[in-house]
N, C-alpha and C. Protein backbone atom coordinates (compact mmCIF):
# COMPACT_ATOMS: atom_id res chain seq x y z
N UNK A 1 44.60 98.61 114.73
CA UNK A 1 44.99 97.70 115.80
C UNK A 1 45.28 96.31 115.22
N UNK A 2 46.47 95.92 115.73
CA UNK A 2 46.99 94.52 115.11
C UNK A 2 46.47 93.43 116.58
N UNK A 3 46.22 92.35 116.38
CA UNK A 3 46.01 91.26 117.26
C UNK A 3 46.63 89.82 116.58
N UNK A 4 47.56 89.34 117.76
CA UNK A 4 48.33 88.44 117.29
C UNK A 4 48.35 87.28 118.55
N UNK A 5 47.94 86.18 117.98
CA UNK A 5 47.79 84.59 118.91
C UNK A 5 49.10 83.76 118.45
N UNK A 6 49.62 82.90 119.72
CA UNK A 6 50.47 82.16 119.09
C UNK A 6 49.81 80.67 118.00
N UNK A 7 50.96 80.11 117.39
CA UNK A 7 50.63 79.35 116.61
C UNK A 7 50.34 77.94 117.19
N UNK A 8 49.56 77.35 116.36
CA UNK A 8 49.24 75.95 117.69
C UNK A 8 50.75 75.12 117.71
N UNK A 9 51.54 75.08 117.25
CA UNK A 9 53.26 74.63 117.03
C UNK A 9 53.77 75.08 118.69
N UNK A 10 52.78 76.41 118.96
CA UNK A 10 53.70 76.65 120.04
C UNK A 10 53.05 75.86 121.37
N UNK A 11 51.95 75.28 121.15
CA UNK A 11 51.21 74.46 122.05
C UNK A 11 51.77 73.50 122.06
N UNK A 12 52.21 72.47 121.09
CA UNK A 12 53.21 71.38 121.03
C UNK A 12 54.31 71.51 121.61
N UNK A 13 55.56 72.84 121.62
CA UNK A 13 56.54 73.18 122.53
C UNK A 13 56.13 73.07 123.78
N UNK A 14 55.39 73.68 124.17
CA UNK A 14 54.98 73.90 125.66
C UNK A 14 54.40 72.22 126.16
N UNK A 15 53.93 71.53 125.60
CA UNK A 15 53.72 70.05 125.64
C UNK A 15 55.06 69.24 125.84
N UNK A 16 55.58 69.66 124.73
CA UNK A 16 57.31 68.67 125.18
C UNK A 16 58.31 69.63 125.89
N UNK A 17 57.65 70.41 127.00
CA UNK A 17 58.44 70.91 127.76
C UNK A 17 58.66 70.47 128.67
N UNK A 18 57.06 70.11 128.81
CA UNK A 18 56.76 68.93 130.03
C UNK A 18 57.36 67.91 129.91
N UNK A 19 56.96 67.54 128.92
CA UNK A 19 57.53 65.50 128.62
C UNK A 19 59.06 65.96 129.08
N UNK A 20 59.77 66.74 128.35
CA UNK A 20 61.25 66.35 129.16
C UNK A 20 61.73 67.04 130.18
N UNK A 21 60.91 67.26 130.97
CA UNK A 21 60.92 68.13 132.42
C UNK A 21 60.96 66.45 132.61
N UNK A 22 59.58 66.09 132.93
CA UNK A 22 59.51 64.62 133.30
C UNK A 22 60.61 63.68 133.47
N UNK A 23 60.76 63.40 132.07
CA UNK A 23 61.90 62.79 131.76
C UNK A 23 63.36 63.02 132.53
N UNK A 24 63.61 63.78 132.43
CA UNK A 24 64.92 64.65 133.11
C UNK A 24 64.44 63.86 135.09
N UNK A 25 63.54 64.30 135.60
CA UNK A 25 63.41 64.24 136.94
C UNK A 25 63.02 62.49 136.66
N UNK A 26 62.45 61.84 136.15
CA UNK A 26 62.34 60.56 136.27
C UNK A 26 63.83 59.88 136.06
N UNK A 27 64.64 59.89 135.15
CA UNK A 27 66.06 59.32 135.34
C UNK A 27 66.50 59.71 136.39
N UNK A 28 66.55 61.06 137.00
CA UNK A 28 67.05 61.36 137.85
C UNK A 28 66.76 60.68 139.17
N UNK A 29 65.43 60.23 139.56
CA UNK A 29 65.04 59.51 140.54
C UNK A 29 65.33 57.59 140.31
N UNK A 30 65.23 57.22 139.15
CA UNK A 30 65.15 55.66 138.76
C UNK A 30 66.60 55.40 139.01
N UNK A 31 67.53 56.12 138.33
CA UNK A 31 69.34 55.43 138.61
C UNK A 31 69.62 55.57 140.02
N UNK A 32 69.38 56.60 141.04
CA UNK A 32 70.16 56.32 141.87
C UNK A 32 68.84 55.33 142.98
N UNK A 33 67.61 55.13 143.07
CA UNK A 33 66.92 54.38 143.46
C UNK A 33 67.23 52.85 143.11
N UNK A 34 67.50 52.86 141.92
CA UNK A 34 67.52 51.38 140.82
C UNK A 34 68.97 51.05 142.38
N UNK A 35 70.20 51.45 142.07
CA UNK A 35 71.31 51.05 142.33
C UNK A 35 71.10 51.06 143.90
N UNK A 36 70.91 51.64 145.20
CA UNK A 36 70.37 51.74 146.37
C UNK A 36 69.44 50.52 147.00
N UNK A 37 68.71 50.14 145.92
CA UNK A 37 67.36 49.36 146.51
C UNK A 37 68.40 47.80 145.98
N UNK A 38 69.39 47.97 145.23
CA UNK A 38 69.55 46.88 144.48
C UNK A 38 71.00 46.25 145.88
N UNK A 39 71.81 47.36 146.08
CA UNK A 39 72.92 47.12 147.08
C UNK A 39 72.08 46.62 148.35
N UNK A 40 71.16 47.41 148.28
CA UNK A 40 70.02 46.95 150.32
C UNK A 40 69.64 45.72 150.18
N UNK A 41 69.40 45.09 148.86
CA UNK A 41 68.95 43.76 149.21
C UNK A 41 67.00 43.62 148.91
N UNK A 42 66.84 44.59 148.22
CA UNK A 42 65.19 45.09 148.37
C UNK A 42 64.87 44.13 147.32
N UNK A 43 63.59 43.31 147.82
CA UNK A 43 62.83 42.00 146.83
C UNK A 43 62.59 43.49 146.02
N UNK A 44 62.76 42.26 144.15
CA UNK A 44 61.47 43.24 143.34
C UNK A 44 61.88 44.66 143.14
N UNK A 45 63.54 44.91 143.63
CA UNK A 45 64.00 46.49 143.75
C UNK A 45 63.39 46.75 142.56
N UNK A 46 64.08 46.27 140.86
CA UNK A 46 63.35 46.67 139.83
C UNK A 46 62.40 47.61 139.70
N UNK A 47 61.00 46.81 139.93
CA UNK A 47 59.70 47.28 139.95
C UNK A 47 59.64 48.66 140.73
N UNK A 48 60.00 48.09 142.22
CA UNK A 48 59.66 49.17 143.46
C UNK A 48 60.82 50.50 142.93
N UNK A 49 61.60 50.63 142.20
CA UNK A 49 62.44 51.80 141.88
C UNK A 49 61.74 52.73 140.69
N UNK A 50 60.81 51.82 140.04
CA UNK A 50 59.75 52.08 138.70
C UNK A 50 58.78 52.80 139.32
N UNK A 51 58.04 52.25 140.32
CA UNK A 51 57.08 52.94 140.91
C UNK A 51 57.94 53.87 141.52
N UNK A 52 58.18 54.46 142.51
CA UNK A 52 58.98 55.63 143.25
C UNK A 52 59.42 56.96 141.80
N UNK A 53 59.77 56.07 141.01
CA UNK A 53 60.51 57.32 139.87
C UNK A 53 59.49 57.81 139.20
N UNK A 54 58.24 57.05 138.71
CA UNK A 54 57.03 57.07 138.04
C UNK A 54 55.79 58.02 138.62
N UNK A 55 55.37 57.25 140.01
CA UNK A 55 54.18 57.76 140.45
C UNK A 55 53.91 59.55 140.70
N UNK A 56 55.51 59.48 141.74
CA UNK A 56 55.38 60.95 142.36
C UNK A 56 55.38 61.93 141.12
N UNK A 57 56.15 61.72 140.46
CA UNK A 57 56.44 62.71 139.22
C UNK A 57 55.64 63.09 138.38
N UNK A 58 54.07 62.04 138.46
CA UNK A 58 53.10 62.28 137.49
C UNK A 58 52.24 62.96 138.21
N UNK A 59 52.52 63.29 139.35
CA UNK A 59 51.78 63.81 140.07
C UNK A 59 52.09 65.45 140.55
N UNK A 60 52.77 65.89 139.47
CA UNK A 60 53.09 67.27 138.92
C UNK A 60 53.08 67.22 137.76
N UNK A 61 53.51 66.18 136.90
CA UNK A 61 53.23 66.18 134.96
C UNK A 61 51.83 66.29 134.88
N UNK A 62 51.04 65.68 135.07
CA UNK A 62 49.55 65.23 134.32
C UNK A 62 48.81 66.20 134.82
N UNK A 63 48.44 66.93 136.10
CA UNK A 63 48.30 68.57 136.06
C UNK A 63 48.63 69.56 134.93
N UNK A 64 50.49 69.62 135.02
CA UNK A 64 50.55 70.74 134.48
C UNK A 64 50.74 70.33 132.32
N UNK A 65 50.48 68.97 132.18
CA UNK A 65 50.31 68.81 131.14
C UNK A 65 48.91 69.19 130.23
N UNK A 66 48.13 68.93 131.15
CA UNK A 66 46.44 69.46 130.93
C UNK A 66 46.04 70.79 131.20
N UNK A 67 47.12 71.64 131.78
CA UNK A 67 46.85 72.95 132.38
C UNK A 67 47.55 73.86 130.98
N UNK A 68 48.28 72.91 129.91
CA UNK A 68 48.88 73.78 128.81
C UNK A 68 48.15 74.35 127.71
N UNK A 69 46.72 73.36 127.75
CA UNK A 69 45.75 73.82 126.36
C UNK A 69 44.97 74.80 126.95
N UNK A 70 44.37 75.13 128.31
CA UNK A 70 44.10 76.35 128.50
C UNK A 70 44.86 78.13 128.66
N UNK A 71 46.07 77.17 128.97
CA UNK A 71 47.03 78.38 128.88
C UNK A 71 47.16 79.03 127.57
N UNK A 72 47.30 78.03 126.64
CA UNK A 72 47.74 78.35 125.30
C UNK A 72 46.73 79.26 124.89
N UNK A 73 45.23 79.20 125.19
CA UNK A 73 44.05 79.58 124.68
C UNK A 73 44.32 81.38 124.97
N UNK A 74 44.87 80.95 126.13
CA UNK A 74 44.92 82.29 126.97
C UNK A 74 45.65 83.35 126.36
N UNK A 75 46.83 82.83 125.74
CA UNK A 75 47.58 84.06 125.29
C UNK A 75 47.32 84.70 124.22
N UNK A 76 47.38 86.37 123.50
CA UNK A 76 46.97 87.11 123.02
C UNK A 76 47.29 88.49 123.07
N UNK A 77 48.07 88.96 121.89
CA UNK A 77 48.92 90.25 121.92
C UNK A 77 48.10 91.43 120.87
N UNK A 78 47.74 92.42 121.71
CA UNK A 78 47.32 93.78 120.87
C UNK A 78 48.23 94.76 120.75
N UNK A 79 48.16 95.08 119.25
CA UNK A 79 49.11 96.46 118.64
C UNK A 79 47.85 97.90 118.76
N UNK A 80 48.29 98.26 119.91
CA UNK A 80 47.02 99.66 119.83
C UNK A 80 47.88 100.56 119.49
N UNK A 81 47.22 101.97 119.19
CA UNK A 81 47.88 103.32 119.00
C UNK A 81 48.81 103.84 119.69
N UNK A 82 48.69 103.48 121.07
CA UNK A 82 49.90 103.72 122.33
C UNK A 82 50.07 102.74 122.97
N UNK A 83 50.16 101.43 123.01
CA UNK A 83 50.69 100.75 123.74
C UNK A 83 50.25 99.15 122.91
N UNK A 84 51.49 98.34 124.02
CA UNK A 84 51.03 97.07 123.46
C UNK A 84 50.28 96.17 124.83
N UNK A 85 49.19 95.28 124.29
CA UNK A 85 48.73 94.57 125.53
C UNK A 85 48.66 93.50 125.74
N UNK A 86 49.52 92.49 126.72
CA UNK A 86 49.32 91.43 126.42
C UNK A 86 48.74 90.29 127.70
N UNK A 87 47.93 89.80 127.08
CA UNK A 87 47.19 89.31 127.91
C UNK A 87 47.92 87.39 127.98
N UNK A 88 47.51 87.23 129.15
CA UNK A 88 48.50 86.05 129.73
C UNK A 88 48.02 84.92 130.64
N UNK A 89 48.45 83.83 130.98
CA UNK A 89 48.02 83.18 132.49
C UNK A 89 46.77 82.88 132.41
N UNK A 90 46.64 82.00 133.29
CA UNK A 90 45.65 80.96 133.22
C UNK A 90 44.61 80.79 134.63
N UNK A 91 45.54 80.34 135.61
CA UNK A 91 44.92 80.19 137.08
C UNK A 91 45.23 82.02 137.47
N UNK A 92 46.38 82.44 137.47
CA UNK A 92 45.99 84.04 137.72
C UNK A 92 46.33 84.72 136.30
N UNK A 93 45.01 85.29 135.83
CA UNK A 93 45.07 86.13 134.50
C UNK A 93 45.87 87.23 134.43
N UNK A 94 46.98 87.43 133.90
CA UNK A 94 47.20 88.72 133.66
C UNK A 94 46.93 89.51 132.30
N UNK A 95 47.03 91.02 132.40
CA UNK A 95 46.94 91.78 131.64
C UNK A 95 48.07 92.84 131.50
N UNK A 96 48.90 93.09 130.55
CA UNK A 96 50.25 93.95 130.84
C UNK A 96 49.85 94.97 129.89
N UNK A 97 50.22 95.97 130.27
CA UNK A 97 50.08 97.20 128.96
C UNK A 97 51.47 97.47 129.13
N UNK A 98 52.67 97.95 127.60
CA UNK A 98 53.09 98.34 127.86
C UNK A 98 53.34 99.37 126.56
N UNK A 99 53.33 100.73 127.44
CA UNK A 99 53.61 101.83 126.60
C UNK A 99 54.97 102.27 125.41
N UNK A 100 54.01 102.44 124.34
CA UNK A 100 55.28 102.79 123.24
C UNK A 100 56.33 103.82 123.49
N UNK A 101 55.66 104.32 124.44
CA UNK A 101 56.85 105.79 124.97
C UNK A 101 57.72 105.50 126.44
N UNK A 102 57.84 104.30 126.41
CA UNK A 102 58.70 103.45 127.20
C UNK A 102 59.77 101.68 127.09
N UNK A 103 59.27 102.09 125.27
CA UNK A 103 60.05 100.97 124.58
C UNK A 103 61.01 100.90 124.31
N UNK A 104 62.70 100.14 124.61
CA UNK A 104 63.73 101.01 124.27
C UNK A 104 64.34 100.37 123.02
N UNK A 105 63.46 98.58 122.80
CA UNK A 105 64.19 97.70 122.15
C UNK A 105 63.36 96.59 121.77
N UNK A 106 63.31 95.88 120.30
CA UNK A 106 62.69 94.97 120.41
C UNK A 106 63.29 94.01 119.37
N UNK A 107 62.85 92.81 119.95
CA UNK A 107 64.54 91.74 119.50
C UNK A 107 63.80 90.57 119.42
N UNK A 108 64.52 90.13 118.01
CA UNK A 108 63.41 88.68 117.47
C UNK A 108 64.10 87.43 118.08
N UNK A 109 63.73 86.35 118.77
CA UNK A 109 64.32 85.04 119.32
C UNK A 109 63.30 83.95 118.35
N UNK A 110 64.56 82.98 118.03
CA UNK A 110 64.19 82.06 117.98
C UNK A 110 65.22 80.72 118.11
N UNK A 111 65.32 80.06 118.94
CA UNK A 111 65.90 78.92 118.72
C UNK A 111 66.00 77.89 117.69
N UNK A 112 66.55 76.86 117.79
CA UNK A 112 66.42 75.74 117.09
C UNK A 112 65.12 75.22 117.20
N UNK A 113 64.28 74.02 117.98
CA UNK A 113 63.46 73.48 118.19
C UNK A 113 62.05 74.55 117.60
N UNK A 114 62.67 75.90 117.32
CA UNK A 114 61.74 77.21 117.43
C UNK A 114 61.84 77.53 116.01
N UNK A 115 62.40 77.35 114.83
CA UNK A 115 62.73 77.09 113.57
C UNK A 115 62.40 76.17 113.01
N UNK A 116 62.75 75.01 113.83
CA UNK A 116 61.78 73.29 113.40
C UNK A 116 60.36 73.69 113.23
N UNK A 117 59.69 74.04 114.07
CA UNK A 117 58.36 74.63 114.50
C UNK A 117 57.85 75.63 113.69
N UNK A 118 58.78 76.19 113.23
CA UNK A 118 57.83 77.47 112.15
C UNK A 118 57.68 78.85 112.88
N UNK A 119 58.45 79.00 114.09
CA UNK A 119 57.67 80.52 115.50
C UNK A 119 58.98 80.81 115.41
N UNK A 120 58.54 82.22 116.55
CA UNK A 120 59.37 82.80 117.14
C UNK A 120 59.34 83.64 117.93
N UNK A 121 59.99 84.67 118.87
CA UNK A 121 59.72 85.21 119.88
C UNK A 121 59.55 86.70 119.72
N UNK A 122 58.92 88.11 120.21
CA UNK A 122 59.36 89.27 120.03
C UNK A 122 60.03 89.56 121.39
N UNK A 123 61.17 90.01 121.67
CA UNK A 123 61.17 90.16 123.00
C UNK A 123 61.61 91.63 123.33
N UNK A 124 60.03 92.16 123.94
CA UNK A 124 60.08 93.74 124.47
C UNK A 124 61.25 94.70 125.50
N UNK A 125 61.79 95.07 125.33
CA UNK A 125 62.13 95.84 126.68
C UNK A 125 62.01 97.15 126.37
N UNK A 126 61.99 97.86 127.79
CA UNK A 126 61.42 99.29 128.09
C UNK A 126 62.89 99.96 129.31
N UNK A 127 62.33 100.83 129.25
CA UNK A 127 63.35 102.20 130.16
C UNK A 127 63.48 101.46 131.34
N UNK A 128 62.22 101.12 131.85
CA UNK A 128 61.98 100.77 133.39
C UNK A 128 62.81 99.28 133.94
N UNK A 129 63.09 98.84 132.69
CA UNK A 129 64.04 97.57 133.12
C UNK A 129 65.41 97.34 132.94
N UNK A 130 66.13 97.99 133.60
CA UNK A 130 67.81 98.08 133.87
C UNK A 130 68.52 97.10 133.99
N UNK A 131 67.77 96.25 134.85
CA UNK A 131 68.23 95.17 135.33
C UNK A 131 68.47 94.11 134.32
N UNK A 132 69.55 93.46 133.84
CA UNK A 132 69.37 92.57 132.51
C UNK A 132 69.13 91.33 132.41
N UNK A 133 69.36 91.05 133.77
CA UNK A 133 69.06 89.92 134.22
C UNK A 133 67.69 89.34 134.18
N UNK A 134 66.99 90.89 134.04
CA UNK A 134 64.97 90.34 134.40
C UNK A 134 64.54 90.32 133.23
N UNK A 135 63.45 89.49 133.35
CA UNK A 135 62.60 89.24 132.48
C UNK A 135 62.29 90.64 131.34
N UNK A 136 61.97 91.22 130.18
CA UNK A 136 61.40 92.41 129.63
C UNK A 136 59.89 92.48 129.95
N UNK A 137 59.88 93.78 129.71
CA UNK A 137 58.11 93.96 130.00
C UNK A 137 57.37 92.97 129.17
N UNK A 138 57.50 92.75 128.01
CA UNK A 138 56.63 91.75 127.42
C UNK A 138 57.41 90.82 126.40
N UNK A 139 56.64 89.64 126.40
CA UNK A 139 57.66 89.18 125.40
C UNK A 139 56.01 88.42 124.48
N UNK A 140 56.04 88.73 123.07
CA UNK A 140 55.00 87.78 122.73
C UNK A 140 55.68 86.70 121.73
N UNK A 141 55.18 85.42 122.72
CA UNK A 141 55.08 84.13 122.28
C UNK A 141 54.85 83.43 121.09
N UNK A 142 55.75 82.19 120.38
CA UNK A 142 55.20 81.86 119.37
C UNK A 142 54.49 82.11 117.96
N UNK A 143 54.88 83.38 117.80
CA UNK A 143 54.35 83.84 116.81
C UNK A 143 54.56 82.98 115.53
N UNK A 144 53.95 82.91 114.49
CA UNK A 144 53.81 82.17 112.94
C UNK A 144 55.11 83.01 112.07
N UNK A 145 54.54 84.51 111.78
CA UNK A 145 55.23 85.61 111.12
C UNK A 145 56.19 86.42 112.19
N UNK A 146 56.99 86.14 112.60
CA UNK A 146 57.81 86.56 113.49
C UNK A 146 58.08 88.12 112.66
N UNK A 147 58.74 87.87 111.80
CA UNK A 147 59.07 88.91 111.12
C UNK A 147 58.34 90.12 110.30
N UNK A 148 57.23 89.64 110.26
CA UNK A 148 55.97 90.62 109.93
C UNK A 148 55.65 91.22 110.86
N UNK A 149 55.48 90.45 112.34
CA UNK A 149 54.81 91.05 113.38
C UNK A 149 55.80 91.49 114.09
N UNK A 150 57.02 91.60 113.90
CA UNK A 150 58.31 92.82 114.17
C UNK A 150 58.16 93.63 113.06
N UNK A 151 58.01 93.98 112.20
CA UNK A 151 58.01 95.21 111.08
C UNK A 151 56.65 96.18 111.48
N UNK A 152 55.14 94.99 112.05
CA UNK A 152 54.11 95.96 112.45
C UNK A 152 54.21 97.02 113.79
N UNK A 153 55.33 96.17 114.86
CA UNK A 153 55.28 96.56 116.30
C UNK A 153 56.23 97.79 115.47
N UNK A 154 57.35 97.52 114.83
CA UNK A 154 58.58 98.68 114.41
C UNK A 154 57.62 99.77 113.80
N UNK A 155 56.70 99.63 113.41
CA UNK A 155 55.88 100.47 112.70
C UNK A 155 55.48 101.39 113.40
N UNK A 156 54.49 100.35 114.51
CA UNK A 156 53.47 101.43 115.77
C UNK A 156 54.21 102.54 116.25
N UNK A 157 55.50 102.16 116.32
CA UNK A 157 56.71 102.70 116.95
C UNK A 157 57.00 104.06 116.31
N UNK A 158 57.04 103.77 115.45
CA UNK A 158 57.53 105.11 114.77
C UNK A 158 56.53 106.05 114.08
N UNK A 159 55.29 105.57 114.22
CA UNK A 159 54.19 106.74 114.25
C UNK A 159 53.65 107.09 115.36
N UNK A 160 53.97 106.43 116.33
CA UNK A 160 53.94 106.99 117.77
C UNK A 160 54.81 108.10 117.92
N UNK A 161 56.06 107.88 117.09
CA UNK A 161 57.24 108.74 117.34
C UNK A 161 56.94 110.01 116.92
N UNK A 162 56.56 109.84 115.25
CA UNK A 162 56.00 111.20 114.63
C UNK A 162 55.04 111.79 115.29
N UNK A 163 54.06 110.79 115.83
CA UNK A 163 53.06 111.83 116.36
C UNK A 163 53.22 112.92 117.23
N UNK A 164 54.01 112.19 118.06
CA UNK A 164 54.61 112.86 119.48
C UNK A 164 55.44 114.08 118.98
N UNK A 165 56.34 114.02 118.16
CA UNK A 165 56.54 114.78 117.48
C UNK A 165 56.18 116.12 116.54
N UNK A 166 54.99 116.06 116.36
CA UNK A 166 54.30 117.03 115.57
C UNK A 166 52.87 117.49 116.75
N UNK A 167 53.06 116.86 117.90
CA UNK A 167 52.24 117.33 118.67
C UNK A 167 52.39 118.77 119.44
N UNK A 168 53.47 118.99 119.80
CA UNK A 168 53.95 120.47 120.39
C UNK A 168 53.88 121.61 118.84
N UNK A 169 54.21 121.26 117.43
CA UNK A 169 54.13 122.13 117.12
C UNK A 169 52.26 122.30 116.87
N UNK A 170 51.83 121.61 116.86
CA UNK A 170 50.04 121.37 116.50
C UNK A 170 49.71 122.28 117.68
N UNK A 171 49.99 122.40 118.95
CA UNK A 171 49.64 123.01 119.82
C UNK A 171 49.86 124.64 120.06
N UNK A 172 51.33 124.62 119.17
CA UNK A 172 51.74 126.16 119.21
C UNK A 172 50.99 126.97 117.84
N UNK A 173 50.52 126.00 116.94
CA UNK A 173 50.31 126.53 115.81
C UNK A 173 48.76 126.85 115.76
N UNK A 174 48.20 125.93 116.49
CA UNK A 174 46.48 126.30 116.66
C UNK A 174 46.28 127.56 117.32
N UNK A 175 46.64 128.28 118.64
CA UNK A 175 46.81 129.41 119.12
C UNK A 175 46.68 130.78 118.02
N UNK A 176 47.99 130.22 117.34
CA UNK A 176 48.64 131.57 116.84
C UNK A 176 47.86 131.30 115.45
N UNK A 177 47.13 130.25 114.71
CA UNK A 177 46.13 130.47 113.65
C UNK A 177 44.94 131.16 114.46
N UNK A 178 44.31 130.95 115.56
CA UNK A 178 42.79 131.54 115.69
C UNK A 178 43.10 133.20 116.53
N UNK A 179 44.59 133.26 116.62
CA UNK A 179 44.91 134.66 117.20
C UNK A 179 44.63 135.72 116.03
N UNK A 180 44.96 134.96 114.63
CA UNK A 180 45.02 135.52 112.98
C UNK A 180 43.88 135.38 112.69
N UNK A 181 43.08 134.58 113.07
CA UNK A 181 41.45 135.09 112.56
C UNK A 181 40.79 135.70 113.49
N UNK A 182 41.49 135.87 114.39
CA UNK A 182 40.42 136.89 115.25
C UNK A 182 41.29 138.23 114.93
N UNK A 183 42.07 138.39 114.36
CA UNK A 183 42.79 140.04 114.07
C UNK A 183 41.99 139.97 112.73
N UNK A 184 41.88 139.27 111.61
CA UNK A 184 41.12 139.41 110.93
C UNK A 184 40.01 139.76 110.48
N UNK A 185 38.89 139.00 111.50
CA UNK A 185 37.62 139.52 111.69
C UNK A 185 38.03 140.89 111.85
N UNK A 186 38.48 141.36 112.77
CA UNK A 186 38.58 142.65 113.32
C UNK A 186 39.10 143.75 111.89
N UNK A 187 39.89 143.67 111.85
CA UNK A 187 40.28 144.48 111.08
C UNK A 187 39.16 144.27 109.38
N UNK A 188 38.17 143.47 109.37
CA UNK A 188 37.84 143.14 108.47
C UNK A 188 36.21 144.42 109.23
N UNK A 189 36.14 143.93 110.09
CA UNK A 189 34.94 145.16 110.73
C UNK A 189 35.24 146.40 110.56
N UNK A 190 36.40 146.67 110.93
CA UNK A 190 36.65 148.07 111.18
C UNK A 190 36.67 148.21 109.37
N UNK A 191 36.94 147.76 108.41
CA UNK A 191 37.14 148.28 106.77
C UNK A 191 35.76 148.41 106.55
N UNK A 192 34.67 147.59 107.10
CA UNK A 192 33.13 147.56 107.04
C UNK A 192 32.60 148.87 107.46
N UNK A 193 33.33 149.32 108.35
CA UNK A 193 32.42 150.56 109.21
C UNK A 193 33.18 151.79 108.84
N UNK A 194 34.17 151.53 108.09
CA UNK A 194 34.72 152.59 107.17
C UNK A 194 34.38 152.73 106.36
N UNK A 195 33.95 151.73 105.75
CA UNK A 195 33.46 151.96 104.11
C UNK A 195 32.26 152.79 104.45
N UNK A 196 31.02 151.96 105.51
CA UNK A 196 29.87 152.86 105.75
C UNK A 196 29.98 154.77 105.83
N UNK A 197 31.26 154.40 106.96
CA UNK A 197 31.34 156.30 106.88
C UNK A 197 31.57 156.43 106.07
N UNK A 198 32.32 155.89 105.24
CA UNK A 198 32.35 156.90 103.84
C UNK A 198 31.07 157.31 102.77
N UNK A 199 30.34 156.62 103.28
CA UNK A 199 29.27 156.27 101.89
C UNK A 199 28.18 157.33 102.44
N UNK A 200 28.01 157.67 103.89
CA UNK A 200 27.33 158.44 104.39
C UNK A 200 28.02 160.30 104.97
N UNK A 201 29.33 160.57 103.93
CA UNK A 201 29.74 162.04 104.06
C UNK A 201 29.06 162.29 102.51
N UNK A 202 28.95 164.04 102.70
CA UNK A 202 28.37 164.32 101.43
C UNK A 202 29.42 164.51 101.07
């Protein structure tokens, strides 16, 4: 069993995801406030357009900025014998299993900012997701060795494959070996109880 955490690099992404979420919605509120308060005639527009763009907005940043080091803690990917599991989420925990005998594809991402950083992405898909538009069953996060920990998942994969594989004949072949030692025994008795008669004619 392989177990794989993201790298703390990927805690820093998820940090300046926020900052320019922020950013993005704070210009967005300061220019057209700035110019509005400034045409109305508003004392102090300046300031009062600073506060309005500032306050509300931190009041979704500074939550979900402090809500990222527990998240981060949270995530955590297992390579088991049949499936992969990845555990997720913070305020609602999840747990995903998803089965190797429903994997159809697995595809390395990494961006720019994601190359600066040193990570990268595995991103799972399975039978059950047609739709291409949706999300894949799993995707694990941030990884350090992107490319190691795609050669281990490619791995699981294909001794899952063999196994599955050599399992129907394992099943036909156990039968028909203990069908051959039980004709054996037998015929190995009956040479026993022949030999006896013989040993007992005059």
């Amino acid at each position: 069993m392989y177990t794989y955490t993201p790298k703390k690099t990927y805690l820093y992404k998820m940090l300046l995801s926020v900052v320019f979420v922020f950013a993005v919605i704070w210009v967005s509120l300061y220019i057209p406030m700035y110019f509005i308060m400034r045409e109305e005639g508003v004392v102090d527009y300046q300031s009062k357009a600073l506060f309005w763009a500032t306050i509300p907005n931190l009041v979704w940043a500074v939550p979900a900025f402090l809500l990222m080091f527990p998240l981060y803690k949270r995530y955590r990917y297992e390579l088991m014998d049949d499936e992969i599991v990845v555990h997720s989420g913070y305020i609602v925990q999840k747990v995903a299993h998803v089965p190797y005998r429903m994997v159809t594809n697995i595809e390395i991402r990494r961006g720019l900012l994601d190359r600066w950083l040193g990570i990268g992405h595995l991103k799972i898909d399975t039978a059950g997701n047609s739709d291409p538009n949706q999300r894949p069953e799993a995707r694990l996060m941030g990884l350090e060795n992107v490319h190691t920990a795609y050669e281990e998942v490619a791995g699981c994969l294909r001794a899952f494959d063999e196994a599955q594989q050599r399992l129907p004949w394992e099943r036909v072949r156990r039968p028909v070996t203990e069908a051959v030692d039980a004709e054996q025994d037998v015929m190995r008795a009956i040479l026993s109880e022949l030999k006896s008669i013989n040993g007992k004619l005059p």
